[in-house]
N, C-alpha and C. Protein backbone atom coordinates (compact mmCIF):
# COMPACT_ATOMS: atom_id res chain seq x y z
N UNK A 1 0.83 -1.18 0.00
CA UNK A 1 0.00 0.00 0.00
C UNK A 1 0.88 1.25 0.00
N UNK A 2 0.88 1.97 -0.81
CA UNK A 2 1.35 3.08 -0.98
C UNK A 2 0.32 4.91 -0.19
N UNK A 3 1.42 5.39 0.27
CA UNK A 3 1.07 6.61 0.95
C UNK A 3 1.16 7.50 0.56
N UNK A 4 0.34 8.55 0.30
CA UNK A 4 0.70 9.70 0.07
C UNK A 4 0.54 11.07 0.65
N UNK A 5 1.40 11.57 1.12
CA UNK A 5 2.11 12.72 2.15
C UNK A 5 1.36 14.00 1.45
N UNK A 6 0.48 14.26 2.10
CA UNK A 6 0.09 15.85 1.77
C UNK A 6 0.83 17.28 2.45
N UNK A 7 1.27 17.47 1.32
CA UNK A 7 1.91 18.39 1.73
C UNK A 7 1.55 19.99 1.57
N UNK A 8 1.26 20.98 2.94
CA UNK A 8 0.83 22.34 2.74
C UNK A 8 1.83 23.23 2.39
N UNK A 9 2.07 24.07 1.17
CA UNK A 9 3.14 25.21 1.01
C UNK A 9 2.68 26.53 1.30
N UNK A 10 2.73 26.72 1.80
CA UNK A 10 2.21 28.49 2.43
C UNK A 10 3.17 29.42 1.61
N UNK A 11 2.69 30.48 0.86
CA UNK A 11 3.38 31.43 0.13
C UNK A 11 3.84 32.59 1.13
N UNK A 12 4.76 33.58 1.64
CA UNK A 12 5.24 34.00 2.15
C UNK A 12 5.05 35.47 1.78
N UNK A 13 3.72 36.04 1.29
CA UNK A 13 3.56 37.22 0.54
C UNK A 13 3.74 38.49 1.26
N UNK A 14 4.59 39.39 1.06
CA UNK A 14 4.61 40.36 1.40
C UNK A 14 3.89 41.76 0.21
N UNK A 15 3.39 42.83 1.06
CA UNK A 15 2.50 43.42 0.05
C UNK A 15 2.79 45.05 1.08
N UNK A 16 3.67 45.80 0.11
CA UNK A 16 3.90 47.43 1.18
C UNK A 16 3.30 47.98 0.50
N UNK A 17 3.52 49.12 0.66
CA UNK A 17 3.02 50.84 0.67
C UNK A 17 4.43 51.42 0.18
N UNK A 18 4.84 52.36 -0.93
CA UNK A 18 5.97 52.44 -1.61
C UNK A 18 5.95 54.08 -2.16
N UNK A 19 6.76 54.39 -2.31
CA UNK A 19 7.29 55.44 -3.53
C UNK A 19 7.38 55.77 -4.55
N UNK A 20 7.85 54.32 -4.65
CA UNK A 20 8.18 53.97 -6.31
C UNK A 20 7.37 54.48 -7.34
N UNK A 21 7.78 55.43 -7.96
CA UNK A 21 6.40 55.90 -9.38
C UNK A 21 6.82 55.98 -10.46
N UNK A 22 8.17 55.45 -11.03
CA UNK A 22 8.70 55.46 -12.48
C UNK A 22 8.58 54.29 -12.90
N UNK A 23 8.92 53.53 -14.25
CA UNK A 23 9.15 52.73 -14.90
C UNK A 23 10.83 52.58 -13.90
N UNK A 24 11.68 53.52 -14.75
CA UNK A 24 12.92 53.36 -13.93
C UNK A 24 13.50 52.79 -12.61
N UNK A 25 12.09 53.12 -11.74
CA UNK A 25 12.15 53.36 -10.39
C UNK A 25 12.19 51.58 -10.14
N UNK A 26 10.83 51.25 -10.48
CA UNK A 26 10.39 49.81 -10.52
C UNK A 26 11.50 49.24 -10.65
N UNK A 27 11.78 49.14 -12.07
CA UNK A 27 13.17 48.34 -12.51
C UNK A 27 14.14 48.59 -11.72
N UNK A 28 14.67 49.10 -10.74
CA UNK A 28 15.85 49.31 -9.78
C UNK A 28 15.43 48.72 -8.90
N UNK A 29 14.19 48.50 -8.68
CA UNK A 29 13.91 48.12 -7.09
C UNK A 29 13.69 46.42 -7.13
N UNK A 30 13.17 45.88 -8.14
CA UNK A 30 13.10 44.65 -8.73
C UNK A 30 13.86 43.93 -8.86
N UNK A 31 14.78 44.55 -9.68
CA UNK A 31 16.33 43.94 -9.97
C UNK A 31 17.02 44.07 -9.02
N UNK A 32 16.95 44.60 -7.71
CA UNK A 32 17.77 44.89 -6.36
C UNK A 32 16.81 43.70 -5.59
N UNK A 33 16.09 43.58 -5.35
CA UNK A 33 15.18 42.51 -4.70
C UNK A 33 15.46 41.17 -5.19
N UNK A 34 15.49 40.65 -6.48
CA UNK A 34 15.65 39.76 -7.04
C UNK A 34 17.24 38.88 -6.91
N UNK A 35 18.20 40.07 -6.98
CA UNK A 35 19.09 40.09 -6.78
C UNK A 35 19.72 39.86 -5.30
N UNK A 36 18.92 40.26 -4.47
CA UNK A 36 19.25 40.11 -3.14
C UNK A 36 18.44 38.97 -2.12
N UNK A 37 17.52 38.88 -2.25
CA UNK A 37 16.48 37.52 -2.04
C UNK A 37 15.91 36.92 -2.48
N UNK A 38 15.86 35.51 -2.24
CA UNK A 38 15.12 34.38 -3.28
C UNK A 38 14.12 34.50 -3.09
N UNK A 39 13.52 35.03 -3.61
CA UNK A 39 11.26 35.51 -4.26
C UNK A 39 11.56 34.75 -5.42
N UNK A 40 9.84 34.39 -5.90
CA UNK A 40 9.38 33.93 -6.55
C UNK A 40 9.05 34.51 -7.79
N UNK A 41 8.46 35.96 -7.32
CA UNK A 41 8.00 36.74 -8.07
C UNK A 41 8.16 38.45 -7.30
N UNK A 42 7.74 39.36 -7.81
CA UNK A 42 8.41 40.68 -7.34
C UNK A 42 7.52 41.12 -8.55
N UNK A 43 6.69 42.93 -7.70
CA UNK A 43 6.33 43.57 -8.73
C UNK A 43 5.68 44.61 -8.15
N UNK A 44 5.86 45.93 -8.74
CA UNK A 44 5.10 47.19 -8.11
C UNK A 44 4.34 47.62 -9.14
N UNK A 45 3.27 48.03 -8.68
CA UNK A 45 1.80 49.01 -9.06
C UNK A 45 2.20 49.96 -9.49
N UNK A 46 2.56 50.63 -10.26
CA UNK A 46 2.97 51.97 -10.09
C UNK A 46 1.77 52.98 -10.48
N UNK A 47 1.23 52.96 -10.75
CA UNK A 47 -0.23 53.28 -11.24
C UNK A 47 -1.26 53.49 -9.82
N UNK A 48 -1.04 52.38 -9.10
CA UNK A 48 -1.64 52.72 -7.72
C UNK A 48 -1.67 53.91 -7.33
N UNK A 49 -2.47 54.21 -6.43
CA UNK A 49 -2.28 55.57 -5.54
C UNK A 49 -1.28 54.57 -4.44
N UNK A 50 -1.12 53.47 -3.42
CA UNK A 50 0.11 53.23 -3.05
C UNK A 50 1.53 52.59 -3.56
N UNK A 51 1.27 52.60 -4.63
CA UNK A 51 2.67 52.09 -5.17
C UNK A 51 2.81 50.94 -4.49
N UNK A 52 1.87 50.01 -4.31
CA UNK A 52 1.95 48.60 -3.80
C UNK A 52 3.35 47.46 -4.60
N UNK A 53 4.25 47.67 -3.66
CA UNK A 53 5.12 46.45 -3.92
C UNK A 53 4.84 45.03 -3.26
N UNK A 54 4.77 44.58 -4.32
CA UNK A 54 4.19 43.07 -4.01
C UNK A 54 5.51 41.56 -4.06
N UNK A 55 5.97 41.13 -2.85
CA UNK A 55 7.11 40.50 -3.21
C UNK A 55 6.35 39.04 -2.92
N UNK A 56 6.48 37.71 -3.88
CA UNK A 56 5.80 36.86 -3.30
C UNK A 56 7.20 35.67 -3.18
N UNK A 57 6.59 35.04 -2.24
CA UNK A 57 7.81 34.05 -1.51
C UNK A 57 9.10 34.18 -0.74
N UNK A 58 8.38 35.50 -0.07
CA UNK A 58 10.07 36.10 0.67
C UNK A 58 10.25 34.67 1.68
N UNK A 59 12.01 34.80 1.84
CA UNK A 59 12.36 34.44 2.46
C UNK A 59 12.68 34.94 3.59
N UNK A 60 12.52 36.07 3.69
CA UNK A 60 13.31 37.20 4.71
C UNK A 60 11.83 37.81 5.49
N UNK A 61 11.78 38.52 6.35
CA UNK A 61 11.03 39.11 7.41
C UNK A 61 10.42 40.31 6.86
N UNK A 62 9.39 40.26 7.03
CA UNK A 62 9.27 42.18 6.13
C UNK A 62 9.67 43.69 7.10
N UNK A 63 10.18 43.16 8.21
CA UNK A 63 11.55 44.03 8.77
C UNK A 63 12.28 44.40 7.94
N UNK A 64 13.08 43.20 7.58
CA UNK A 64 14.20 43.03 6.51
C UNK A 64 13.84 43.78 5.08
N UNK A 65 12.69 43.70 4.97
CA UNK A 65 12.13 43.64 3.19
C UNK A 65 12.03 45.21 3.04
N UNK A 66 11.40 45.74 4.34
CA UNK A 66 11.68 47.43 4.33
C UNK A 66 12.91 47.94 4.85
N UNK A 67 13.32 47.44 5.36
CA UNK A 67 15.14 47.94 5.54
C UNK A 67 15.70 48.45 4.20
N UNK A 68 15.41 47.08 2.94
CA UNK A 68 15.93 46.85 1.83
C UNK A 68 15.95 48.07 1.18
N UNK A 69 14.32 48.11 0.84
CA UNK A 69 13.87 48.95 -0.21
C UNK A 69 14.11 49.97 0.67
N UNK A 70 14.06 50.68 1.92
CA UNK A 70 14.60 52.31 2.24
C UNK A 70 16.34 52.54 1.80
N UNK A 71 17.12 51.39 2.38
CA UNK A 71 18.37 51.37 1.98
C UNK A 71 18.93 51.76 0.29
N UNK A 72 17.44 51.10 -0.96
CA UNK A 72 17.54 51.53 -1.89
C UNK A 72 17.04 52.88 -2.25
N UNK A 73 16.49 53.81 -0.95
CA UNK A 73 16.43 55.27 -1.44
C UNK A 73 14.63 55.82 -1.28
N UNK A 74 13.98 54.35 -0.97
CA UNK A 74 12.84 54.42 -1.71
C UNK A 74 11.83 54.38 0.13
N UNK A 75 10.48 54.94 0.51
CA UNK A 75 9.94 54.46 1.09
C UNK A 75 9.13 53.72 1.12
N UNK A 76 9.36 52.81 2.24
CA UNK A 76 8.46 51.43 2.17
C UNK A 76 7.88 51.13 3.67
N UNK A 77 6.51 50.19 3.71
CA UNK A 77 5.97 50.20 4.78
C UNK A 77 5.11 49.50 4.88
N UNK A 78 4.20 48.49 5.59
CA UNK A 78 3.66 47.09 5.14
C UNK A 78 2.00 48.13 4.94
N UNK A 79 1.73 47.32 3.46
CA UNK A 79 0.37 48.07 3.49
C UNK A 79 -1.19 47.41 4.22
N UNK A 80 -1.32 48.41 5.54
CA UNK A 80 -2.74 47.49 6.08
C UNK A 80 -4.25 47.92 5.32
């Protein structure tokens, strides 16, 4: 008899409140994220009225995740 192990993956979504309002802007902050933590996916609104950065599958704390993006220049802040 064979078993099979169900297994739950919980996605790790983080979702801020941002700055970011260029094309340019995006692309720096993306490619710095991507570059710096293993996500899945990564992407800002810019069109929003919050400039919702959306990082999905962080590995990191969203302490960490706004440290990042202020360190890159930009403000960030978890959006409630």
């Amino acid at each position: 008899m064979q078993r099979h192990l169900s297994v739950s993956v919980k996605a790790n979504i983080g979702i801020f409140k941002t700055n970011i309002g260029t094309m340019k802007a995006r692309k720096t902050i993306i490619s710095a994220i991507c570059n710096t933590f293993e996500v899945t996916s990564c992407n800002v609104d810019i069109e929003d009225c919050d400039k919702v950065l959306r990082v999905v599958d962080m590995k990191v704390d969203e302490g960490s995740m706004i440290r990042f993006v202020r360190e890159q220049g930009f403000e960030c802040d978890v959006l409630e």
